[in-house]
PDB file of N, CA and C in Angstrom:
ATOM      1  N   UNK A   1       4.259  22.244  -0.491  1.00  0.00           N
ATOM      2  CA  UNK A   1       4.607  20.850  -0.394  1.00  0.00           C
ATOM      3  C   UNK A   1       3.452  20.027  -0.945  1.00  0.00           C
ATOM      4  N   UNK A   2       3.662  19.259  -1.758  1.00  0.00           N
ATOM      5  CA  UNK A   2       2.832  17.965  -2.328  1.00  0.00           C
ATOM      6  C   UNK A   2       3.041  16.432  -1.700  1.00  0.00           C
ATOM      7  N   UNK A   3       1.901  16.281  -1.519  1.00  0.00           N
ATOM      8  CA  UNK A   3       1.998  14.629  -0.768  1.00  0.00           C
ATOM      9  C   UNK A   3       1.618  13.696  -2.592  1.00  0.00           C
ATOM     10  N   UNK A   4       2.283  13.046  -2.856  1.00  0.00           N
ATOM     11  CA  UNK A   4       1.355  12.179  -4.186  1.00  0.00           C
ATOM     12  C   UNK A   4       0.697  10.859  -3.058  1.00  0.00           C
ATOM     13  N   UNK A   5      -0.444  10.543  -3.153  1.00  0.00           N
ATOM     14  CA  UNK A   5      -0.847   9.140  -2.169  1.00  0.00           C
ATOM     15  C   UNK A   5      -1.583   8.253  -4.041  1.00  0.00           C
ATOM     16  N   UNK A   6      -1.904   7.380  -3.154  1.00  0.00           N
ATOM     17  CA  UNK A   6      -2.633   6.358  -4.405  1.00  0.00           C
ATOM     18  C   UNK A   6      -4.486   7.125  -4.632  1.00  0.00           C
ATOM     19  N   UNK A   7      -5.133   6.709  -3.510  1.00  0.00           N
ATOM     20  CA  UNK A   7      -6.533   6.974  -3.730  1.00  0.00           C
ATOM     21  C   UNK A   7      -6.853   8.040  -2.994  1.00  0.00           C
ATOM     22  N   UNK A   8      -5.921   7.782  -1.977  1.00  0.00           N
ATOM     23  CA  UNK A   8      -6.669   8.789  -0.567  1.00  0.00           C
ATOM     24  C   UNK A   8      -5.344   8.787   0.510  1.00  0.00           C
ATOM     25  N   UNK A   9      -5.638   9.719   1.688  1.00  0.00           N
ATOM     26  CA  UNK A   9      -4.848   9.636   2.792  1.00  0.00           C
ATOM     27  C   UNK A   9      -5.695   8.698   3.974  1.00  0.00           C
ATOM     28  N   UNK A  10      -6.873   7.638   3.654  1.00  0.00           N
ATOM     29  CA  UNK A  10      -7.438   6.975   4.397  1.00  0.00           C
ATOM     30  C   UNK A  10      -6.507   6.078   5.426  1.00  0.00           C
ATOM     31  N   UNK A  11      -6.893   5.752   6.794  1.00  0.00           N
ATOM     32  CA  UNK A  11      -6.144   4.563   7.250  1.00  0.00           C
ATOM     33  C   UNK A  11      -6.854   3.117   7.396  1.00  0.00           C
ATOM     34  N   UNK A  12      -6.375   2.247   6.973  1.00  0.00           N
ATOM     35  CA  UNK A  12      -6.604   1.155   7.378  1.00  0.00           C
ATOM     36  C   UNK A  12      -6.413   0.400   9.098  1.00  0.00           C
ATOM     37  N   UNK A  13      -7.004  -0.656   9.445  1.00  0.00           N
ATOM     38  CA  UNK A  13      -6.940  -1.322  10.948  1.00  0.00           C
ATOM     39  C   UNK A  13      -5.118  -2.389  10.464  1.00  0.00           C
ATOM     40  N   UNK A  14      -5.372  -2.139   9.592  1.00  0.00           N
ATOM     41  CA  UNK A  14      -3.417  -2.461   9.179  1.00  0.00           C
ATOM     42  C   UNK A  14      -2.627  -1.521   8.849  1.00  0.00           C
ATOM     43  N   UNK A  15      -2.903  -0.588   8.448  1.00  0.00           N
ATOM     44  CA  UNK A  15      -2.279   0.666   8.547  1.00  0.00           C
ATOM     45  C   UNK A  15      -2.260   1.124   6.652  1.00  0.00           C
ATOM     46  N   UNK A  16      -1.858   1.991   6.467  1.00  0.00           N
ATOM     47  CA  UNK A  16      -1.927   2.156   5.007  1.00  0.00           C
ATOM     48  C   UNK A  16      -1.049   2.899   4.768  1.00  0.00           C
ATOM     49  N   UNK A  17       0.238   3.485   4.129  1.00  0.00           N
ATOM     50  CA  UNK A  17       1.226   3.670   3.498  1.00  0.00           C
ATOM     51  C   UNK A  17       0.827   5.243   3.302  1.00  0.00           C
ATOM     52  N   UNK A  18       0.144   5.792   2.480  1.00  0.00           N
ATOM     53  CA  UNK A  18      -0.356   6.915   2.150  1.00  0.00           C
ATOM     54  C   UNK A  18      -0.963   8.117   2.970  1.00  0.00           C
ATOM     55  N   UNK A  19      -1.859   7.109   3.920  1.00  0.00           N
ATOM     56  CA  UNK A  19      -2.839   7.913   5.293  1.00  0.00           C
ATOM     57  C   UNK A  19      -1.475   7.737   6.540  1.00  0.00           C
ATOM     58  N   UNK A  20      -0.689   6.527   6.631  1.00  0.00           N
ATOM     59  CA  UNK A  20       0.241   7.295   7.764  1.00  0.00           C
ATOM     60  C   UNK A  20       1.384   8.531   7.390  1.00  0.00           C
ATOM     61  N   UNK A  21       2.166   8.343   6.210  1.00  0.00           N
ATOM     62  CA  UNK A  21       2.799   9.549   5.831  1.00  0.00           C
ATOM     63  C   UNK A  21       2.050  10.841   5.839  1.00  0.00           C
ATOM     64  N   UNK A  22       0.274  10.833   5.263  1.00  0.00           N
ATOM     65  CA  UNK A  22      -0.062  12.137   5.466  1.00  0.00           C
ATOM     66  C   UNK A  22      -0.478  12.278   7.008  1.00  0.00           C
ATOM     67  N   UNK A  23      -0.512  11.734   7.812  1.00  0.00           N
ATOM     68  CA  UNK A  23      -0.968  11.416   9.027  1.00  0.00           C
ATOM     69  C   UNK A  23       0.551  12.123  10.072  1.00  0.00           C
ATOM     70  N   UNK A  24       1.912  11.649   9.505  1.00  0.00           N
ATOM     71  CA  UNK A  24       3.053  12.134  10.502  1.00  0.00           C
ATOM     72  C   UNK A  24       2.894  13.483   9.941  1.00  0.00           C
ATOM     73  N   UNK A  25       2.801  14.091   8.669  1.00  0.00           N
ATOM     74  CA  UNK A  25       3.158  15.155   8.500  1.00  0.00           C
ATOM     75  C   UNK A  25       1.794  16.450   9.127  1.00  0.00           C
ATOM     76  N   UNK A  26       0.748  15.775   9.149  1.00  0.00           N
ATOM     77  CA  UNK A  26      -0.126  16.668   9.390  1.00  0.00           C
ATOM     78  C   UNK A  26       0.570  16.716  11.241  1.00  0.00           C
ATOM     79  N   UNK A  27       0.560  16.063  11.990  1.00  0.00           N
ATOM     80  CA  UNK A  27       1.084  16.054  13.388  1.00  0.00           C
ATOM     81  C   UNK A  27       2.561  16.802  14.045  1.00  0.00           C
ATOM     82  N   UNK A  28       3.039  17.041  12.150  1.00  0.00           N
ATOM     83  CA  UNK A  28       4.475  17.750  12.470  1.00  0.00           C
ATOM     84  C   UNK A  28       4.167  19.174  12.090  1.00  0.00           C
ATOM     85  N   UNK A  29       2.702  19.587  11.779  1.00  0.00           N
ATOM     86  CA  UNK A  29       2.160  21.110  11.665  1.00  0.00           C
ATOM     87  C   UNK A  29       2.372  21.474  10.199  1.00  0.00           C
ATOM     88  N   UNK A  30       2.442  20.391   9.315  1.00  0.00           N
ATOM     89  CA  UNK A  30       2.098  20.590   8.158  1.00  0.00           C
ATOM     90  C   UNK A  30       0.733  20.472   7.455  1.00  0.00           C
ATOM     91  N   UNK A  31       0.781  21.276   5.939  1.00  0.00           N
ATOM     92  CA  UNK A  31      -0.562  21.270   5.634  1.00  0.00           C
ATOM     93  C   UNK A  31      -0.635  20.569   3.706  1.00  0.00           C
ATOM     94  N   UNK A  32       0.191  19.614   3.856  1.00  0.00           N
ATOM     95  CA  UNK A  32       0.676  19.021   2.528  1.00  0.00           C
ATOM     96  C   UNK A  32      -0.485  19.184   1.351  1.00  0.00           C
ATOM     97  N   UNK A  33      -0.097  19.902   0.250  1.00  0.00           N
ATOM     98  CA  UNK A  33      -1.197  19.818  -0.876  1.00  0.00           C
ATOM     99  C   UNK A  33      -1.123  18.096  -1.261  1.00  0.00           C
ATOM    100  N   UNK A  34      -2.402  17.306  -1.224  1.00  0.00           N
ATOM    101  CA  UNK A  34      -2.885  15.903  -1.055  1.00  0.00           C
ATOM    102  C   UNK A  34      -2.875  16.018  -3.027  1.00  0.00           C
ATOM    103  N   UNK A  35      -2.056  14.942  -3.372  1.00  0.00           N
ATOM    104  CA  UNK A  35      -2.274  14.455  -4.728  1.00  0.00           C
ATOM    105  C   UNK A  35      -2.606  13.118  -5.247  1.00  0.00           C
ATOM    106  N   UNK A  36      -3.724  12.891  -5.443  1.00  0.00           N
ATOM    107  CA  UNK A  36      -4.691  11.605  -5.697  1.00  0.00           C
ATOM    108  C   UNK A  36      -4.112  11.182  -7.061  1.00  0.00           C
ATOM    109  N   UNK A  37      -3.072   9.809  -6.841  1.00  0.00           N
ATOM    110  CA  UNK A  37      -2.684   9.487  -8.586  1.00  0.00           C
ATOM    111  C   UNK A  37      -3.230   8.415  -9.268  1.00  0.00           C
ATOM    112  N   UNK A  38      -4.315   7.705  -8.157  1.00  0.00           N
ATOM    113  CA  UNK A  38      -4.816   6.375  -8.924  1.00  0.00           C
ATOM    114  C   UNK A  38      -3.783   5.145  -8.614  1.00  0.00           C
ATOM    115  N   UNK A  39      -4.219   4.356  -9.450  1.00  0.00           N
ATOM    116  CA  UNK A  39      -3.235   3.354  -9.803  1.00  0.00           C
ATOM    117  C   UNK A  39      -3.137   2.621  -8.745  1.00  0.00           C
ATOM    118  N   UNK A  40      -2.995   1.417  -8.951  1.00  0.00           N
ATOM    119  CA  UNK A  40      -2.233   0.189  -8.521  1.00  0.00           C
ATOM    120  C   UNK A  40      -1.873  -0.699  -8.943  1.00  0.00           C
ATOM    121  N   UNK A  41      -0.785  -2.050  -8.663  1.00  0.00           N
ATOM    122  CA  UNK A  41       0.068  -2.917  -9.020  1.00  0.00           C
ATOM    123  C   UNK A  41      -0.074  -2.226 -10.282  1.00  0.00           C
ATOM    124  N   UNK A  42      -0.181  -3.182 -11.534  1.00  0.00           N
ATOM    125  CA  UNK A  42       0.065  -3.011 -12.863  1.00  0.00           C
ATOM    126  C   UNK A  42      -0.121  -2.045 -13.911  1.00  0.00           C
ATOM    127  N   UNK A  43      -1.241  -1.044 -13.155  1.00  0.00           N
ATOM    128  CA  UNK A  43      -2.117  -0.399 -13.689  1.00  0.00           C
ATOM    129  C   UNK A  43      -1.004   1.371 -13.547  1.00  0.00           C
ATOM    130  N   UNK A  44      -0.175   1.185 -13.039  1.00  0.00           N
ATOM    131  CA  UNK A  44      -0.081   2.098 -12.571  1.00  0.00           C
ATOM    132  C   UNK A  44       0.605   3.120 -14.060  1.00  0.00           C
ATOM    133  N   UNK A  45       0.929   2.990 -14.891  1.00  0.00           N
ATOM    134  CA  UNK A  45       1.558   3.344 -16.115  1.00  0.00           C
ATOM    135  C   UNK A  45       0.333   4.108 -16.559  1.00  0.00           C
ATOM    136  N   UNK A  46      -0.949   3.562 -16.409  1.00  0.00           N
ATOM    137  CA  UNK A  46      -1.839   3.925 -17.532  1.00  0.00           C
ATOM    138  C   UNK A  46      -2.464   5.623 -16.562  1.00  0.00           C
ATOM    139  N   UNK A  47      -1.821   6.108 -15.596  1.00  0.00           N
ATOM    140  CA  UNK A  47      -2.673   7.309 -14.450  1.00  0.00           C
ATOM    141  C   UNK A  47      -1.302   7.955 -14.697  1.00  0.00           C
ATOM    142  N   UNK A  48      -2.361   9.385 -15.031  1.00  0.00           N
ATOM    143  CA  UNK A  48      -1.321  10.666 -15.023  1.00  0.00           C
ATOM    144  C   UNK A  48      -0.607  10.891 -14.038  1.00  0.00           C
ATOM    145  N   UNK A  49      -0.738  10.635 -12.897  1.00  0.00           N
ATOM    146  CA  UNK A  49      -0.209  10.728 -11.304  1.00  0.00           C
ATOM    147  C   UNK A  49       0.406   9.963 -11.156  1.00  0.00           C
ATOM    148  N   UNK A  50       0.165   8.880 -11.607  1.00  0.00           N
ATOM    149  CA  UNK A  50       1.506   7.838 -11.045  1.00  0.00           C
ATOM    150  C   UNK A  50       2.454   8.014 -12.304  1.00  0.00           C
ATOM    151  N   UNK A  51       2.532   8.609 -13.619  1.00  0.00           N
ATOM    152  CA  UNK A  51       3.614   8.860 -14.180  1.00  0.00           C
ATOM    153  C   UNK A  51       4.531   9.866 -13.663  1.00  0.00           C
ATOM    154  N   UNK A  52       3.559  11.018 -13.046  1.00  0.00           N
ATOM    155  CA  UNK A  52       4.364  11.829 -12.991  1.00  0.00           C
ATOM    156  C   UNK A  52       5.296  11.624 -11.684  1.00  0.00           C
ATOM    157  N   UNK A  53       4.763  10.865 -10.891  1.00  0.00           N
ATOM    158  CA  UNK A  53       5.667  10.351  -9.726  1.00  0.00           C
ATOM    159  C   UNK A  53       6.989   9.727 -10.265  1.00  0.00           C
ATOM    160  N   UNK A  54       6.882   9.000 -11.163  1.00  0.00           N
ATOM    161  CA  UNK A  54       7.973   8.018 -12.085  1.00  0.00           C
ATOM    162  C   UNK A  54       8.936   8.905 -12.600  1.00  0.00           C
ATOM    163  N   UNK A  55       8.112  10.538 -12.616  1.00  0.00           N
ATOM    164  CA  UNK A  55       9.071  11.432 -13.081  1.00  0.00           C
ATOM    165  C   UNK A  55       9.889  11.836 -12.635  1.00  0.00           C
ATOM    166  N   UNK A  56       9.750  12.254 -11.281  1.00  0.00           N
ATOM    167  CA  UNK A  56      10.176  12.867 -10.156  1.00  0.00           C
ATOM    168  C   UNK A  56      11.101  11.727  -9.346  1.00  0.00           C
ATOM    169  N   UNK A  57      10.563  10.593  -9.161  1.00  0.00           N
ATOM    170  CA  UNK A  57      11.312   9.647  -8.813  1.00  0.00           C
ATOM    171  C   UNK A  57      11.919   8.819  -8.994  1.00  0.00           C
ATOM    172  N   UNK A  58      11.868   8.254 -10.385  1.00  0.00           N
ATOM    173  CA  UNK A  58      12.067   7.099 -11.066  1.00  0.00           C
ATOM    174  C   UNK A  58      11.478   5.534 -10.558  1.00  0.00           C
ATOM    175  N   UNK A  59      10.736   5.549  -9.965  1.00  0.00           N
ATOM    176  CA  UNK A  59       9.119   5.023  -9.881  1.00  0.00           C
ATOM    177  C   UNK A  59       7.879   5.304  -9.357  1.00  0.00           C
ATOM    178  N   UNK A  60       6.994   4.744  -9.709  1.00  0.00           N
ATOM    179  CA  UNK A  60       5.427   4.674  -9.798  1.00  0.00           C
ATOM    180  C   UNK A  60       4.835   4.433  -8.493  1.00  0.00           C
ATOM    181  N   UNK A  61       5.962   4.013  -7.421  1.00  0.00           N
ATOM    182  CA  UNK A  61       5.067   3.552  -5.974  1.00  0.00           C
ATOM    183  C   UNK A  61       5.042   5.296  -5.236  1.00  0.00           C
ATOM    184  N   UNK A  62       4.143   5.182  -4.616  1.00  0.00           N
ATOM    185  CA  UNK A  62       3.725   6.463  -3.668  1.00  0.00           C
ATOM    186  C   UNK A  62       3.233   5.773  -2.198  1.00  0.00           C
ATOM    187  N   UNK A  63       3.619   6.248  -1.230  1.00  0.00           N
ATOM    188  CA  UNK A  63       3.684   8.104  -1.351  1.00  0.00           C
ATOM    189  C   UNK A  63       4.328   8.490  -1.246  1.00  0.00           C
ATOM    190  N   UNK A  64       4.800   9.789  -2.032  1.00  0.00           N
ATOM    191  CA  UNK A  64       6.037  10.279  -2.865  1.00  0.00           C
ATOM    192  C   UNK A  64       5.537  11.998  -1.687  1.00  0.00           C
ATOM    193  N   UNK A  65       6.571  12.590  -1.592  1.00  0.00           N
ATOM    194  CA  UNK A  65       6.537  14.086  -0.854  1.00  0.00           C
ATOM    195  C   UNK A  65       7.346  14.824  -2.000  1.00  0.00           C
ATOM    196  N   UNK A  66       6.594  16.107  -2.310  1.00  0.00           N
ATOM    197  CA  UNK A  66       7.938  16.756  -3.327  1.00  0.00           C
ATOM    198  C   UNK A  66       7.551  18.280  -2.078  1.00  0.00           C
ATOM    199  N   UNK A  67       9.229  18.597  -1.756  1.00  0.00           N
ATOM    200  CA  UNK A  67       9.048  19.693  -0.674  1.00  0.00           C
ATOM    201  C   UNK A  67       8.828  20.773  -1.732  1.00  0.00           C
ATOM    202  N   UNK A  68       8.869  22.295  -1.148  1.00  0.00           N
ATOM    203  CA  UNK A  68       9.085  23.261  -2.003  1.00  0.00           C
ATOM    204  C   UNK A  68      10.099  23.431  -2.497  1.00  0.00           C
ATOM    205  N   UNK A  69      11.293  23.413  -2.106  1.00  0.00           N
ATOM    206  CA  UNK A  69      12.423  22.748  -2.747  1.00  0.00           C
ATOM    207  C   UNK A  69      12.533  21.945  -4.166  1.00  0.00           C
ATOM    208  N   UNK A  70      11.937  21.483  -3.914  1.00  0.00           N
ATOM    209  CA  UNK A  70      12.227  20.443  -5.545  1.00  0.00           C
ATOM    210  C   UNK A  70      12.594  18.969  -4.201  1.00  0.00           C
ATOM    211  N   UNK A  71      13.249  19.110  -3.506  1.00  0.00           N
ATOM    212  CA  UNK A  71      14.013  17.788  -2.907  1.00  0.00           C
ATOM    213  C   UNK A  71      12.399  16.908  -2.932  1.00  0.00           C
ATOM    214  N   UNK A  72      12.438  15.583  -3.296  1.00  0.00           N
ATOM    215  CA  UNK A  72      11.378  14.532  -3.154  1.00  0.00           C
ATOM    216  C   UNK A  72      12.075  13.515  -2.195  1.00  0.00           C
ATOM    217  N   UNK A  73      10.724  13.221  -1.324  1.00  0.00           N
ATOM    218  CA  UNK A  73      11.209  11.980  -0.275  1.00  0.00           C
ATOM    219  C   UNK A  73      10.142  10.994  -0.350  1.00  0.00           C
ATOM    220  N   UNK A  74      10.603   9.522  -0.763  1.00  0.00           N
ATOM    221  CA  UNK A  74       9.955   8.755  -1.276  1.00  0.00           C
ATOM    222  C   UNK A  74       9.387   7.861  -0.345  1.00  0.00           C
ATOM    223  N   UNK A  75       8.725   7.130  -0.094  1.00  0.00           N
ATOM    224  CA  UNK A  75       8.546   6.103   0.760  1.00  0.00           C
ATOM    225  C   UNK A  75       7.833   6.744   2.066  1.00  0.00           C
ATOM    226  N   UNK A  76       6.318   5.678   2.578  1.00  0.00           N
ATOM    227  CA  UNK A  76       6.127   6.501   3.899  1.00  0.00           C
ATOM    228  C   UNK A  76       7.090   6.339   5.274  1.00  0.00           C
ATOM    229  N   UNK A  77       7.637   5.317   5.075  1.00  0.00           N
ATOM    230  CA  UNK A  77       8.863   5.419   6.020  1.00  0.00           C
ATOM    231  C   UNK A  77       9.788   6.826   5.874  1.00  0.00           C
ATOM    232  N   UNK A  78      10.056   6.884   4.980  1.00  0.00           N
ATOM    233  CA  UNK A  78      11.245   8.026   5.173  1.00  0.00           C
ATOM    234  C   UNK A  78      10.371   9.457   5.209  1.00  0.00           C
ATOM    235  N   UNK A  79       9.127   9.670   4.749  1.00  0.00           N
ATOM    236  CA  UNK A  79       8.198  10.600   4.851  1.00  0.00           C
ATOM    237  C   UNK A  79       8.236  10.688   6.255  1.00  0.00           C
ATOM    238  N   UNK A  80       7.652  10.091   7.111  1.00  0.00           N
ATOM    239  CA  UNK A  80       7.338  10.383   8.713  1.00  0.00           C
ATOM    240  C   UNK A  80       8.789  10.244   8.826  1.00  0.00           C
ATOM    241  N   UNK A  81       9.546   9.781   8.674  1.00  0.00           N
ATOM    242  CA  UNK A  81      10.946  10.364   9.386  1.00  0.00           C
ATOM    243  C   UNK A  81      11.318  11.452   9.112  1.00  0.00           C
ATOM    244  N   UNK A  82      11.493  12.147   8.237  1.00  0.00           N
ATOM    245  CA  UNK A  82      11.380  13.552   7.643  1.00  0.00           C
ATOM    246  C   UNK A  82      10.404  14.455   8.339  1.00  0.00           C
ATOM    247  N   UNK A  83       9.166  14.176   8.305  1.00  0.00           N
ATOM    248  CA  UNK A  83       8.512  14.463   9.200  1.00  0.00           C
ATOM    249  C   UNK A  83       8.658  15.142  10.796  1.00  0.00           C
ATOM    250  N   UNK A  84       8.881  13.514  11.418  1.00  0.00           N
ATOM    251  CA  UNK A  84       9.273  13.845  12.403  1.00  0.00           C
ATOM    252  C   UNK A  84      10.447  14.353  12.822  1.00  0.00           C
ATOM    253  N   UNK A  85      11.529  14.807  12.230  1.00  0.00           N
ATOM    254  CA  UNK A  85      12.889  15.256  12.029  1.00  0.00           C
ATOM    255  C   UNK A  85      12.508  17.068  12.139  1.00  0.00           C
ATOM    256  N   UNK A  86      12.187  17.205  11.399  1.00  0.00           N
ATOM    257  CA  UNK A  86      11.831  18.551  10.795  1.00  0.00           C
ATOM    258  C   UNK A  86      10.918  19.135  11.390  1.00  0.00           C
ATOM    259  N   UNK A  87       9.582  18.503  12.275  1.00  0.00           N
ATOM    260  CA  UNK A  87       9.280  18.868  13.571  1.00  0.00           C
ATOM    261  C   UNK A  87       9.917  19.319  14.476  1.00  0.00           C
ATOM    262  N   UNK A  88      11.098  17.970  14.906  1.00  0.00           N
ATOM    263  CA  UNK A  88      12.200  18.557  16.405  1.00  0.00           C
ATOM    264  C   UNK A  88      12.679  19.334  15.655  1.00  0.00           C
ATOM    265  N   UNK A  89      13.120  19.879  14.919  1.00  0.00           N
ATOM    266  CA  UNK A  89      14.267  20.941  14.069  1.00  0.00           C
ATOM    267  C   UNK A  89      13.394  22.251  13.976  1.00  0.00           C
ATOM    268  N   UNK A  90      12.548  22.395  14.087  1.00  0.00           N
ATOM    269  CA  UNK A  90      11.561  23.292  13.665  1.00  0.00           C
ATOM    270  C   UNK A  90      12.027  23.712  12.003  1.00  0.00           C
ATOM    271  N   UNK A  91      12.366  23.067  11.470  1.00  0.00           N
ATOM    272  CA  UNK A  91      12.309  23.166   9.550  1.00  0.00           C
ATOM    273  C   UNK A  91      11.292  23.333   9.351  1.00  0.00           C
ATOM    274  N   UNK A  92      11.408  24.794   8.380  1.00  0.00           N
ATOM    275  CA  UNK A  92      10.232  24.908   7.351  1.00  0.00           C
ATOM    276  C   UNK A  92       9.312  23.957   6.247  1.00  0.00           C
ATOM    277  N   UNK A  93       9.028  23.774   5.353  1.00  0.00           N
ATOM    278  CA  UNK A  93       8.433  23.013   4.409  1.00  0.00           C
ATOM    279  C   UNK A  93       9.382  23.492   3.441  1.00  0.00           C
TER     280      UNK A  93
END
């Protein structure tokens, strides 16, 4: 499993998009390979990582999850729900 985040899985005292998705999944006993793509607002076209997210998803915002599967789940909202889903379920990666 691949996490794509922007810079880091850091958290902010507002919370940060990237560090809580890798944050539910590490708590649901996962061990997500962390993918650093760069980029922000405008910039994001010109970073190999955020294209290839665009690839997989058909856009550039992260954080993007690609399971082993191939299935990608976009957004840290739906990441920690997945997350936490697949915890109670005991689902594999």
């Amino acid at each position: 499993m691949k996490l794509y985040v922007c810079w880091g899985t850091f958290r902010t005292n507002k919370g940060h998009p990237c560090g809580e998705a890798h944050e539910a999944l590490v708590a649901a006993g996962y061990e997500p390979q962390v993918v650093k793509t760069g980029g922000c607002y405008r910039t994001d076209p010109l970073f190999a990582g955020r294209r290839e997210v665009k690839r997989l998803t058909g856009t550039y915002k992260v954080p993007t999850l690609v399971l082993d599967t191939g299935t990608t789940i976009d957004g840290s909202e739906n990441i920690i729900e997945w997350a936490r889903a697949s915890e109670a379920a005991g689902l594999p990666e």
